[in-house]
Protein backbone atom coordinates (compact mmCIF):
# COMPACT_ATOMS: atom_id res chain seq x y z
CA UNK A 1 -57.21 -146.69 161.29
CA UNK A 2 -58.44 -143.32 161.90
CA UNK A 3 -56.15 -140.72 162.91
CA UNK A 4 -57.54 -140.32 166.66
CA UNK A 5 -57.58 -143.66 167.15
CA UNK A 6 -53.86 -143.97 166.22
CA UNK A 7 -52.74 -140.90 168.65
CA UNK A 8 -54.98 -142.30 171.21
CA UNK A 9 -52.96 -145.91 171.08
CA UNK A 10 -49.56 -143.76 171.14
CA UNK A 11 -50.35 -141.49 173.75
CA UNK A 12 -51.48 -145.15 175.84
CA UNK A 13 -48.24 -146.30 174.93
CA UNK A 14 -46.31 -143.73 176.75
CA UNK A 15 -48.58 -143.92 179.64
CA UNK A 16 -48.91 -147.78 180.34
CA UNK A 17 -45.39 -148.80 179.73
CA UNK A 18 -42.36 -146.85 179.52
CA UNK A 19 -40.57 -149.11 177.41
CA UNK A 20 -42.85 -148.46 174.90
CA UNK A 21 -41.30 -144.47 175.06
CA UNK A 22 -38.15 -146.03 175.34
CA UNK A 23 -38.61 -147.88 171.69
CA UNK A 24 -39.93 -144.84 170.24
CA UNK A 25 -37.35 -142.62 171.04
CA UNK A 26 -34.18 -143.77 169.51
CA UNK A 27 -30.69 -143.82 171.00
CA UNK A 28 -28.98 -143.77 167.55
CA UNK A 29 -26.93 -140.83 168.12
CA UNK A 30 -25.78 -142.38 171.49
CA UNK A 31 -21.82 -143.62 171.98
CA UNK A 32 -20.93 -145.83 175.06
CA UNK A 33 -17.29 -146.14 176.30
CA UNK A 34 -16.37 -149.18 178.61
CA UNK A 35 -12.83 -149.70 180.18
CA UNK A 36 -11.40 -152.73 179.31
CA UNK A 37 -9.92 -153.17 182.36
CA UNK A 38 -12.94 -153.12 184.47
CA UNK A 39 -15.66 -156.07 184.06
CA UNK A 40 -18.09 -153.95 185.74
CA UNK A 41 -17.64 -151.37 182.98
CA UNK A 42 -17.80 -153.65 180.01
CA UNK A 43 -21.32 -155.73 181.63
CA UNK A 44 -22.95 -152.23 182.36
CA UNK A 45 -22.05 -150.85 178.77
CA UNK A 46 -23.30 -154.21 177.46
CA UNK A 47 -26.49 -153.89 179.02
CA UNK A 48 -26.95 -150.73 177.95
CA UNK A 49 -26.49 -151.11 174.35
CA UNK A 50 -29.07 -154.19 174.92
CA UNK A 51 -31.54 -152.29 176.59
CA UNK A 52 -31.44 -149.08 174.30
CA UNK A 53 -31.09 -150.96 170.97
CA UNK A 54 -27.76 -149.09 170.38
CA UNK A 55 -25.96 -149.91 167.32
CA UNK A 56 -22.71 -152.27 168.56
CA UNK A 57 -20.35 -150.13 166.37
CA UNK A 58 -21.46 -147.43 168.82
CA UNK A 59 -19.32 -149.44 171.57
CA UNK A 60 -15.76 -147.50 172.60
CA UNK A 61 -13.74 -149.31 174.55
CA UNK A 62 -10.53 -147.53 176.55
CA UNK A 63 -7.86 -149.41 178.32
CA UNK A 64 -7.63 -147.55 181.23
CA UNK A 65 -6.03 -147.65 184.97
CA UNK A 66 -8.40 -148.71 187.82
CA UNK A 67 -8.28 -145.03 189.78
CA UNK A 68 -10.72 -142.83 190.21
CA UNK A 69 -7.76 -139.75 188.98
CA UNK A 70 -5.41 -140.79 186.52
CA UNK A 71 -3.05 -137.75 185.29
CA UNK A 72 -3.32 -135.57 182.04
CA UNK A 73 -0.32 -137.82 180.02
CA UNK A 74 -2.57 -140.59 180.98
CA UNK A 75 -5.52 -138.83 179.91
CA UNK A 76 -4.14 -138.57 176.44
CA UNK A 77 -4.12 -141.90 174.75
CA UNK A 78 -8.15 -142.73 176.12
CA UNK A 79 -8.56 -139.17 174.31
CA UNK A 80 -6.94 -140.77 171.28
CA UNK A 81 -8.63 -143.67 171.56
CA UNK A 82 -11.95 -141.70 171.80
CA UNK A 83 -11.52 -139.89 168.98
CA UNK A 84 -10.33 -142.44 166.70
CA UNK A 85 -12.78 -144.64 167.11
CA UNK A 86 -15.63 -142.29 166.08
CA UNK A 87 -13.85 -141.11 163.40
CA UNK A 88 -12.83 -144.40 161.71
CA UNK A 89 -16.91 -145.62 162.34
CA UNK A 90 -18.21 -142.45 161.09
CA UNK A 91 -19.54 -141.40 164.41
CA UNK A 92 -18.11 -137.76 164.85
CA UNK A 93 -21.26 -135.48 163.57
CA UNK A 94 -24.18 -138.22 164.11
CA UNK A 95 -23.50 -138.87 167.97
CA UNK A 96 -24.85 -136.20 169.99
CA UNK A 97 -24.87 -138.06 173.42
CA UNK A 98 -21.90 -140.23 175.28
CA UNK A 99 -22.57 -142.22 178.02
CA UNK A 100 -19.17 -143.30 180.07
CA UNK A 101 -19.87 -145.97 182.73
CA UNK A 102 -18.65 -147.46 186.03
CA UNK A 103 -14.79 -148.13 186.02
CA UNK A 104 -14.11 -145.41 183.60
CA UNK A 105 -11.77 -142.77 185.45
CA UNK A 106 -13.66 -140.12 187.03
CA UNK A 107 -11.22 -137.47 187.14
CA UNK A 108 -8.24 -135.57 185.66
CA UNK A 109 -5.68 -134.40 187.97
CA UNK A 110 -2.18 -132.72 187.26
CA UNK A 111 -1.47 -132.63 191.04
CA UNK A 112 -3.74 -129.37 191.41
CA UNK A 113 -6.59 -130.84 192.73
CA UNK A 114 -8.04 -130.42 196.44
CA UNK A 115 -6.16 -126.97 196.78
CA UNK A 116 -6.61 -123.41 195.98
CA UNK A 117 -4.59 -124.19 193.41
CA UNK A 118 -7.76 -126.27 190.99
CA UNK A 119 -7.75 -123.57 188.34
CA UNK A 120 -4.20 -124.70 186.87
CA UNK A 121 -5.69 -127.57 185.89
CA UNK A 122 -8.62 -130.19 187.81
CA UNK A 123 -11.83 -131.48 185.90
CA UNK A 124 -13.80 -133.95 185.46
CA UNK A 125 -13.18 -136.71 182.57
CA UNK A 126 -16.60 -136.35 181.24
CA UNK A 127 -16.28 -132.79 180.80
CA UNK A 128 -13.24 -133.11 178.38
CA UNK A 129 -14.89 -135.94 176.95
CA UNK A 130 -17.64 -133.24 175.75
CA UNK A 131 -15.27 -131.19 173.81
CA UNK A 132 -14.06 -133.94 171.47
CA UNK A 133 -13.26 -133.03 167.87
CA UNK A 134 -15.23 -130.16 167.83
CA UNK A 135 -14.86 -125.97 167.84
CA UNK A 136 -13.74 -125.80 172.09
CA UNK A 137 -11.13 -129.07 171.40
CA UNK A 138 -7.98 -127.17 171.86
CA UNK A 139 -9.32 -126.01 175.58
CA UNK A 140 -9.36 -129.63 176.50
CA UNK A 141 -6.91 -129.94 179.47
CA UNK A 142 -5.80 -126.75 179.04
CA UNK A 143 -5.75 -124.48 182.24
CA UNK A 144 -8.75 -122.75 183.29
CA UNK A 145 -12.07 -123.87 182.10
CA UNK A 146 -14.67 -122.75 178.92
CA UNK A 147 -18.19 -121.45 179.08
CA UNK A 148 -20.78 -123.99 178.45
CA UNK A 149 -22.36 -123.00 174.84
CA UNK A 150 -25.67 -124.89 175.75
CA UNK A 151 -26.30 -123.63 179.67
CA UNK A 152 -29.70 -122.13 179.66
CA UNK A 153 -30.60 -123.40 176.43
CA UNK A 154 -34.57 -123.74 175.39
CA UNK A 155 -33.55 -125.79 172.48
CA UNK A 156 -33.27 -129.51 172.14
CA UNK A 157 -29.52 -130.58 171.69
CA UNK A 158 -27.38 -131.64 168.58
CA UNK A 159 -23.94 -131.18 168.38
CA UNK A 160 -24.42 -129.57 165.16
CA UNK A 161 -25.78 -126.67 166.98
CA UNK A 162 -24.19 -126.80 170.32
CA UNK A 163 -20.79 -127.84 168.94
CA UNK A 164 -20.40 -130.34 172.09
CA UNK A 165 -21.44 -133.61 173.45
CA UNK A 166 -23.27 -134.18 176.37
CA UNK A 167 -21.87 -136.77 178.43
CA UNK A 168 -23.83 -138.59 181.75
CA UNK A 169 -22.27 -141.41 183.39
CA UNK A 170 -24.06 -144.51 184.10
CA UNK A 171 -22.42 -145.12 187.83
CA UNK A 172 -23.73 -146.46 191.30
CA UNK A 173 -22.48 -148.16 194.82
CA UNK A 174 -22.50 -151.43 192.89
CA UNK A 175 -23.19 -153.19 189.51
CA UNK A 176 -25.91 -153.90 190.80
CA UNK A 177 -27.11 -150.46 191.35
CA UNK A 178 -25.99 -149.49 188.10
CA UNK A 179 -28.06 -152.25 185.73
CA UNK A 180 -31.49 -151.12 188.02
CA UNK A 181 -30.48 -147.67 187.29
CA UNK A 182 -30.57 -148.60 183.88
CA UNK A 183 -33.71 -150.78 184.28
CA UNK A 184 -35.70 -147.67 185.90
CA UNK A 185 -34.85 -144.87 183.46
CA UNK A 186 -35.40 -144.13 179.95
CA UNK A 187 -37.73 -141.57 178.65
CA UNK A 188 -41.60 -140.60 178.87
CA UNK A 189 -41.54 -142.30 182.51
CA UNK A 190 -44.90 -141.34 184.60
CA UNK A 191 -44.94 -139.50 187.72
CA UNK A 192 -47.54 -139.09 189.33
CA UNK A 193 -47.74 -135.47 190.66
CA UNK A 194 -50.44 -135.41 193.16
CA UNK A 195 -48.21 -136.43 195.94
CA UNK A 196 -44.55 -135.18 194.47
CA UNK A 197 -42.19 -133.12 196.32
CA UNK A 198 -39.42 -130.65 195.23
CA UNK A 199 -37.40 -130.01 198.05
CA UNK A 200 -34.32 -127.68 198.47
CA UNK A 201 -32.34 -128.80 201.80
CA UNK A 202 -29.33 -126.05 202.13
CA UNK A 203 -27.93 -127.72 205.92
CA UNK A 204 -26.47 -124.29 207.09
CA UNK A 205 -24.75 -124.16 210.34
CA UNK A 206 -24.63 -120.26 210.87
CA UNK A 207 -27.82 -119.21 212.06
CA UNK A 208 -27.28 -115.40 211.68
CA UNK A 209 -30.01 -113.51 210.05
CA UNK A 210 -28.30 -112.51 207.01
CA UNK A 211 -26.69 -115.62 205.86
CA UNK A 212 -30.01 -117.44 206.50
CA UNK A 213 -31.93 -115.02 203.91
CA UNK A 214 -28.67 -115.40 201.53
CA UNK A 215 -29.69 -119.42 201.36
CA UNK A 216 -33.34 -118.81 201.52
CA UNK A 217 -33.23 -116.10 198.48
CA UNK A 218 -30.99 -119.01 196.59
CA UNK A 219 -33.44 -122.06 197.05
CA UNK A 220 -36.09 -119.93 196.31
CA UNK A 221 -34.39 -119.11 192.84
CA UNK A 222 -35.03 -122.75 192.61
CA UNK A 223 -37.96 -123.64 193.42
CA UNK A 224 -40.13 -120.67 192.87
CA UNK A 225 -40.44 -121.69 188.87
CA UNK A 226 -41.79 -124.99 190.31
CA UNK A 227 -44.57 -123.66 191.86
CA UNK A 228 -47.21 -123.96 189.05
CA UNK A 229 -45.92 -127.29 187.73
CA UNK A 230 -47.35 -129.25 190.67
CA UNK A 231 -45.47 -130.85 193.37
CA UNK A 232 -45.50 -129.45 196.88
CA UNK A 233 -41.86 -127.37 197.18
CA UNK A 234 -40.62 -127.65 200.82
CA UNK A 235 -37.33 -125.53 202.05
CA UNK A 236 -34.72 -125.84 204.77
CA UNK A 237 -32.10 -123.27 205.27
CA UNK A 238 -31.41 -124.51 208.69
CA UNK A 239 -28.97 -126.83 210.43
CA UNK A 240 -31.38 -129.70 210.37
CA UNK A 241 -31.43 -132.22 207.86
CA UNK A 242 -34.36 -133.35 206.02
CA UNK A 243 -35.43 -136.50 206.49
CA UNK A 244 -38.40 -139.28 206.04
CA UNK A 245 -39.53 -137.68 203.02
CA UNK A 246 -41.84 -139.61 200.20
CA UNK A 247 -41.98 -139.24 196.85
CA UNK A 248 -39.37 -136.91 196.07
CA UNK A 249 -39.12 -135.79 192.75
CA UNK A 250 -36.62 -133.05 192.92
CA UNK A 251 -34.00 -132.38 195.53
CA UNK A 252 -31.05 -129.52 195.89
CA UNK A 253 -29.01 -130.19 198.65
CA UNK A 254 -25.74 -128.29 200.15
CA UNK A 255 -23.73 -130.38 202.84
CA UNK A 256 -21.31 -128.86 205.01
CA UNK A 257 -20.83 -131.22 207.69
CA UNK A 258 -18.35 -133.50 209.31
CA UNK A 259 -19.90 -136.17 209.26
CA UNK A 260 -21.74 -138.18 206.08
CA UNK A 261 -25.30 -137.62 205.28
CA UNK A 262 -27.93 -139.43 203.35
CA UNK A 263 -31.32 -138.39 203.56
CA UNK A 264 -33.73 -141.43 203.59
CA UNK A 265 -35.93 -141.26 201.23
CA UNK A 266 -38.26 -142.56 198.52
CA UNK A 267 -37.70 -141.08 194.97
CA UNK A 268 -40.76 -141.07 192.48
CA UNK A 269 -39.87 -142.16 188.51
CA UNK A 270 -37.16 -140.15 187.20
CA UNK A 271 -36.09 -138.56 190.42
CA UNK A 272 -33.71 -135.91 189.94
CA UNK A 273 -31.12 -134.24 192.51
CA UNK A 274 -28.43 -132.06 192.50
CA UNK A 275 -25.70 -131.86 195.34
CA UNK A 276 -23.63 -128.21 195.19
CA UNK A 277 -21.26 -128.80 197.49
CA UNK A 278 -17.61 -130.41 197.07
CA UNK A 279 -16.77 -134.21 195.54
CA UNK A 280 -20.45 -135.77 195.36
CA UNK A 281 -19.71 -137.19 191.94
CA UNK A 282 -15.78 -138.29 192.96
CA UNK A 283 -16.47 -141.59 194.47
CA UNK A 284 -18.67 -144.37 193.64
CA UNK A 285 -17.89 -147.83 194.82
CA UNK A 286 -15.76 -146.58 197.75
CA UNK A 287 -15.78 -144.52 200.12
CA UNK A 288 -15.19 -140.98 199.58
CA UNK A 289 -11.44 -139.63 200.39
CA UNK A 290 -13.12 -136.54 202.12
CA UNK A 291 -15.70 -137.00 205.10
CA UNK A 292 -18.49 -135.49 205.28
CA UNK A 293 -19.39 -134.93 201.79
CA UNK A 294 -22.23 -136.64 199.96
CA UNK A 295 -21.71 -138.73 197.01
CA UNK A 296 -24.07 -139.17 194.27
CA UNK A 297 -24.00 -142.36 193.81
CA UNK A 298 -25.74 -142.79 197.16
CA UNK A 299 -29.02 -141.19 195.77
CA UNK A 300 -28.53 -143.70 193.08
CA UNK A 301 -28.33 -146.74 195.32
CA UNK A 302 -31.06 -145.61 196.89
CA UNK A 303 -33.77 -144.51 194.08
CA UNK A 304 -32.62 -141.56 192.14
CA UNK A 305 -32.63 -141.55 188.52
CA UNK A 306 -30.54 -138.96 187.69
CA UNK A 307 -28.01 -136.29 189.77
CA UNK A 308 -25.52 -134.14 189.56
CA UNK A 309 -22.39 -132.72 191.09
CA UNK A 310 -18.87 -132.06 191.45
CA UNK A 311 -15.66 -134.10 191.34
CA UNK A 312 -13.51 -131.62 193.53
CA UNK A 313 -14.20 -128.30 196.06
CA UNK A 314 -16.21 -126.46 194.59
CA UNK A 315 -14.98 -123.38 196.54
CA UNK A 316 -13.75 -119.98 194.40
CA UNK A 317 -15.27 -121.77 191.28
CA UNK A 318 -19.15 -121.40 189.16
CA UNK A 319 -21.80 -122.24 190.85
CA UNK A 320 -24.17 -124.73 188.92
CA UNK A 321 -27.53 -123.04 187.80
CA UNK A 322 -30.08 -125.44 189.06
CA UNK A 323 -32.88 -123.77 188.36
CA UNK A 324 -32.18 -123.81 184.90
CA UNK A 325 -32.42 -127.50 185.07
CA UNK A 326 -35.12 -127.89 186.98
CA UNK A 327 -37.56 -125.45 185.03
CA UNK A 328 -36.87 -127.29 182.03
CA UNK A 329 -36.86 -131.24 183.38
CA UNK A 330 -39.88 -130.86 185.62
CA UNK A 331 -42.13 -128.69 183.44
CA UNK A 332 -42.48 -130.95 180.50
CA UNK A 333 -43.33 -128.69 177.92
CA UNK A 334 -39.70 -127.96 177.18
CA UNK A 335 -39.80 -131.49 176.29
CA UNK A 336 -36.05 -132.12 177.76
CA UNK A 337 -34.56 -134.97 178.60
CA UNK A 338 -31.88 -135.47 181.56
CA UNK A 339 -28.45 -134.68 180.50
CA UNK A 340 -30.48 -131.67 178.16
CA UNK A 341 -31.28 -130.36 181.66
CA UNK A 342 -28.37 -131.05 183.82
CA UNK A 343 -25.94 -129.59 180.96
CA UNK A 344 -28.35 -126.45 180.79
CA UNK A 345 -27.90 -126.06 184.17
CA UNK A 346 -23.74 -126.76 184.46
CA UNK A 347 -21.65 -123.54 183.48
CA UNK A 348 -18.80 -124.63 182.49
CA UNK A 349 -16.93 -127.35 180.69
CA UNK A 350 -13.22 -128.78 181.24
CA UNK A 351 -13.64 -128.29 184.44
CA UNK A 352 -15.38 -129.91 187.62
CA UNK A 353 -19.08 -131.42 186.70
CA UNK A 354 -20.25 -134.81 186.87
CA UNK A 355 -23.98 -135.64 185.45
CA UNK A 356 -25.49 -139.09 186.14
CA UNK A 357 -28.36 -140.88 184.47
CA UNK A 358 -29.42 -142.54 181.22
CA UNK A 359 -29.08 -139.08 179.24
CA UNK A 360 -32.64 -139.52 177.31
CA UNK A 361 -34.82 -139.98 180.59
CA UNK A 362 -37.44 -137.61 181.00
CA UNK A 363 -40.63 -137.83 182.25
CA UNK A 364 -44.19 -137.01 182.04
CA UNK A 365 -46.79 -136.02 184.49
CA UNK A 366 -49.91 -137.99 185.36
CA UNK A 367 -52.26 -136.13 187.18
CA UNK A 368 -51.21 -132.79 186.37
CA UNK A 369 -50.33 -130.79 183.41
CA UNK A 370 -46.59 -128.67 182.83
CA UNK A 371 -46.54 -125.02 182.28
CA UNK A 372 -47.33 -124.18 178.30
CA UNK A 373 -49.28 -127.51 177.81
CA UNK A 374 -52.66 -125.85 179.63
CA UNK A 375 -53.53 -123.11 181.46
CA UNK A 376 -51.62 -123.58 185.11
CA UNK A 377 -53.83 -124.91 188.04
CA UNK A 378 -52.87 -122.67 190.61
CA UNK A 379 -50.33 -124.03 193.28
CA UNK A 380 -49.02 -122.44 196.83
CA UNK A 381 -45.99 -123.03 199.05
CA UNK A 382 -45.80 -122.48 202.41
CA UNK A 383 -42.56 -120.49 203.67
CA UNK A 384 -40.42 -121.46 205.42
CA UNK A 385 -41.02 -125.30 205.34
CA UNK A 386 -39.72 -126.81 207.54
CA UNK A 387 -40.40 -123.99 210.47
CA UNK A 388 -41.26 -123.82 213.84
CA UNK A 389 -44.67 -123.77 213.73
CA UNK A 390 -44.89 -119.98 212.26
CA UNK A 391 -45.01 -120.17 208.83
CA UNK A 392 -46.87 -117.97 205.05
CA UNK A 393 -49.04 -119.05 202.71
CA UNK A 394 -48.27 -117.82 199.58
CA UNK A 395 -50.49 -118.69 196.30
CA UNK A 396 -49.88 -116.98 193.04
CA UNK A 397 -53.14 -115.12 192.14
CA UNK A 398 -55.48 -116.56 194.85
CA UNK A 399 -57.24 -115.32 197.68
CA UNK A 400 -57.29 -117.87 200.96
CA UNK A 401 -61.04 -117.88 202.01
CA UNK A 402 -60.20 -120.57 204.78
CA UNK A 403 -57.60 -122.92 205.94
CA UNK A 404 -57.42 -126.28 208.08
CA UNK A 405 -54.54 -128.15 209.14
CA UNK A 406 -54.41 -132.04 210.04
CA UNK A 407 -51.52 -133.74 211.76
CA UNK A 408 -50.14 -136.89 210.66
CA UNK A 409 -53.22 -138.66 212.26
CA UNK A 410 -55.79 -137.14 210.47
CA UNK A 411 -56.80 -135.05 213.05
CA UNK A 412 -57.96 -131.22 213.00
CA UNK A 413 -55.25 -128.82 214.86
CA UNK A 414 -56.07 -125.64 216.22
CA UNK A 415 -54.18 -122.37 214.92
CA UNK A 416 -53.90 -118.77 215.14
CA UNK A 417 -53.90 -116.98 211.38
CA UNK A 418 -53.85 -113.17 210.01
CA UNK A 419 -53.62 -111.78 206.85
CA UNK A 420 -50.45 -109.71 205.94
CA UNK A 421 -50.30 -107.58 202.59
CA UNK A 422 -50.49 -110.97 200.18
CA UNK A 423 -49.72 -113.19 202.67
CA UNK A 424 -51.73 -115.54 205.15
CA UNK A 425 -49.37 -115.71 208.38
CA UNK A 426 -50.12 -119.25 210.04
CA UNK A 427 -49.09 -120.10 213.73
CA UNK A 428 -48.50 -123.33 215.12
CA UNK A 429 -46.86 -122.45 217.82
CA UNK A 430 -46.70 -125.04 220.49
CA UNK A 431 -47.86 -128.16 218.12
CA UNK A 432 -45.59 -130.79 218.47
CA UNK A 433 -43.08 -131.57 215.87
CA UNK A 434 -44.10 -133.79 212.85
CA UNK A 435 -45.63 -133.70 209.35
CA UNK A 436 -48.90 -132.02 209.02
CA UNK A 437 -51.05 -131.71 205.74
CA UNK A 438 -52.54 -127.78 205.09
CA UNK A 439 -55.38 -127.31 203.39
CA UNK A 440 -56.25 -124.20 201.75
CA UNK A 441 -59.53 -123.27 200.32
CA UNK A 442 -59.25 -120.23 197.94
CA UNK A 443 -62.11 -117.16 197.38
CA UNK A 444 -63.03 -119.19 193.83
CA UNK A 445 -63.94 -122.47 195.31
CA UNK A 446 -60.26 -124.08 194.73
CA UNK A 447 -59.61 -127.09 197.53
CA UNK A 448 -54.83 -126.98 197.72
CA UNK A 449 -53.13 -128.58 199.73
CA UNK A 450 -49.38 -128.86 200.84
CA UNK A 451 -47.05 -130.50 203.43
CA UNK A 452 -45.81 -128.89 206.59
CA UNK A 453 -42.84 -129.92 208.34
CA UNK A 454 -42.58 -128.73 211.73
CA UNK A 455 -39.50 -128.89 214.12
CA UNK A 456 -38.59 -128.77 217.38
């Protein structure tokens, strides 16, 4: 068979059926742990195995209480447990990935956590669970927390190199949730990117000038490296949730509100979102101890493929670098998979993270092509988004030669434009409040277009 012919088949492969990617890619180096005392935990970690062709000697299994905490002494004999069971199989330099599931405690608390006081001692279990048998062990459970050694890598991850594993959690409302979760992921999945969003929500109550360009200089850390991937980047820095929104690819949110919020949305193949604000990853199957705060698992039940966030306040302590996992998982020529982005993204281990997914989803763009893989097609985003009608165009090395904006309808609206500096300013003043597509021609023939969300 001649060479072409052969890539041509593989590269067919990837695109028609993702469990064709998923066969290629192997999940040798992946370990599973189960809690015995949970049947959800031992069907999901089952399935798993199944699903991923994972060798059965791969299998940990933990007797462990039913709570979402458990203390550190309890915390000790799973670590035991852990540790000698890929020892005695052989397992401690091959496995590079673990994957704990539903029922497995969540957290380790020595009466610290939810207080000022979460720096004596509060993390997540996964986060420990990273640190087995290798060069940062002795900081497991100890006070404080440990830099990350692979935040902001650009290399792929092996423990030989990073010295850690990286641990996801396969977790959802229900069992249910949990086996499509597993059903939906895996790597080389195809998104299409001609209609994909990226969208940074920061739900600010405090209006005031400066703290609104303090959380519009923040998402825009974000999302600005997204810009020349492909999908359409919207941002809200106000007090109004986003909502409605299809196809969302991407999604940084920051909740601060008193009551519960889940945005209703459809997620496009491998979905990925990250939640900054306190407990998101706590609670799973029941409802969260503190109101108002989202919980991952939410996104999960409803699309999502893979999130992350924390399993206590998140107040005085690192911030998670999302960008850095969002320029690597969405511009596929880093190659990364999900936990290789989430953990270059999370700062610190032994301490408060919680990453959800299959760890080797990733995904692959159809109708557009990532940064490094061809020359960029240019892109623009329109600032802010949503607005009030008033809103820039801004396009990275592009002059706007004319614009035209449709409402939901498909009909033409009227506007008032200038140029500023760079900038096209665009008013809408006085439209009323919907979803309306822009389109931009630029000075070299170029047709963009993006999605404006005006409110009242």
């Amino acid at each position: 068979m001649p060479i072409q012919t052969l890539l041509g088949l593989i590269t067919s492969l990837f695109v028609l059926c993702p469990s064709a990617a998923q066969s290629i890619i192997s999940y040798d180096d992946v370990a599973v742990i189960v809690n015995s005392n949970s049947p959800a935990s031992v069907q999901i970690g089952n399935y798993f195995i199944a699903a991923r062709s994972i060798p059965s000697n791969h299998l940990i299994t933990i007797d462990a209480p039913l709570t979402t905490s458990i203390t550190q002494s309890e915390f000790l004999p799973l670590r035991a447990a852990i540790e000698d069971h890929l020892i005695q199989n052989e397992l401690v330099d091959s496995i590079n990935y673990i994957v704990t599931t539903l029922g497995v405690p969540v957290r380790i608390d020595n009466g610290t956590c939810d207080s000022l006081y979460q720096f004596n001692k509060c993390s997540s279990f996964d986060t420990e669970v990273a640190l087995l048998l290798g060069p940062l062990a002795s900081n497991i459970a100890a006070i404080g927390y440990v830099a990350n050694p692979f935040l902001n890598s650009t290399q792929h991850h092996t423990r030989a190199t990073s010295g850690i594993y990286l641990v996801t959690r396969l977790a959802g409302p229900s069992l249910v949730d949990v086996l499509q979760l597993i059903d939906r992921s895996g790597p080389g999945l195809v998104v299409d990117g001609t209609g994909v969003l990226m969208v940074g929500d920061i739900n600010n109550p405090d209006s005031s000038a400066g703290v609104q360009a303090f959380w519009n200089d923040i998402i825009q850390e974000v999302t600005d490296p997204v810009i020349d991937i492909g999908p359409t980047v919207m941002i809200d820095t106000t007090s109004q949730f986003l909502d409605d929104l299809d196809n969302v690819v991407g999604y940084v949110s920051l909740t601060g509100f008193a009551e519960p919020w889940l945005p209703n949305f459809s997620w496009a193949p491998g979905a990925l979102a990250v939640e900054w604000y306190s407990y998101s990853g706590l609670h799973y199957d029941t409802p969260g101890i503190q109101p108002g705060y989202d919980r991952l698992s939410d996104w999960i039940g409803q699309g999502a493929t893979a999130a992350v966030g924390t399993v206590n306040l998140t107040y005085a302590s690192p911030w998670y670098n999302t960008r850095g996992t969002f320029e690597r998982y969405l511009d596929t020529s880093y190659h990364f998979n999900a936990a290789e982005s989430m953990y270059a993204g999370i700062s610190w281990l032994s301490w408060i993270y919680e990453a959800i997914g299959d760890p080797k989803t990733s995904i692959q763009w159809s109708g557009l092509t990532g940064l490094g893989e061809a020359p960029p097609s240019p892109s623009m985003i329109l600032v802010p988004n949503p607005s009030n009608g008033s809103f820039h165009v801004r396009m990275p090395a592009e002059t706007v030669a004319s614009v035209m904006i449709h409402d939901a309808m498909g009909r033409s609206i009227p506007f008032v434009s200038r140029s500023i500096n760079d900038q096209l300013e665009v008013d809408l003043t006085g439209s009323n409040p919907g979803l309306y597509q822009v389109w931009v021609l630029t000075s070299s023939g170029r047709t963009l277009t993006g999605r404006l969300v005006v409110q009242p």
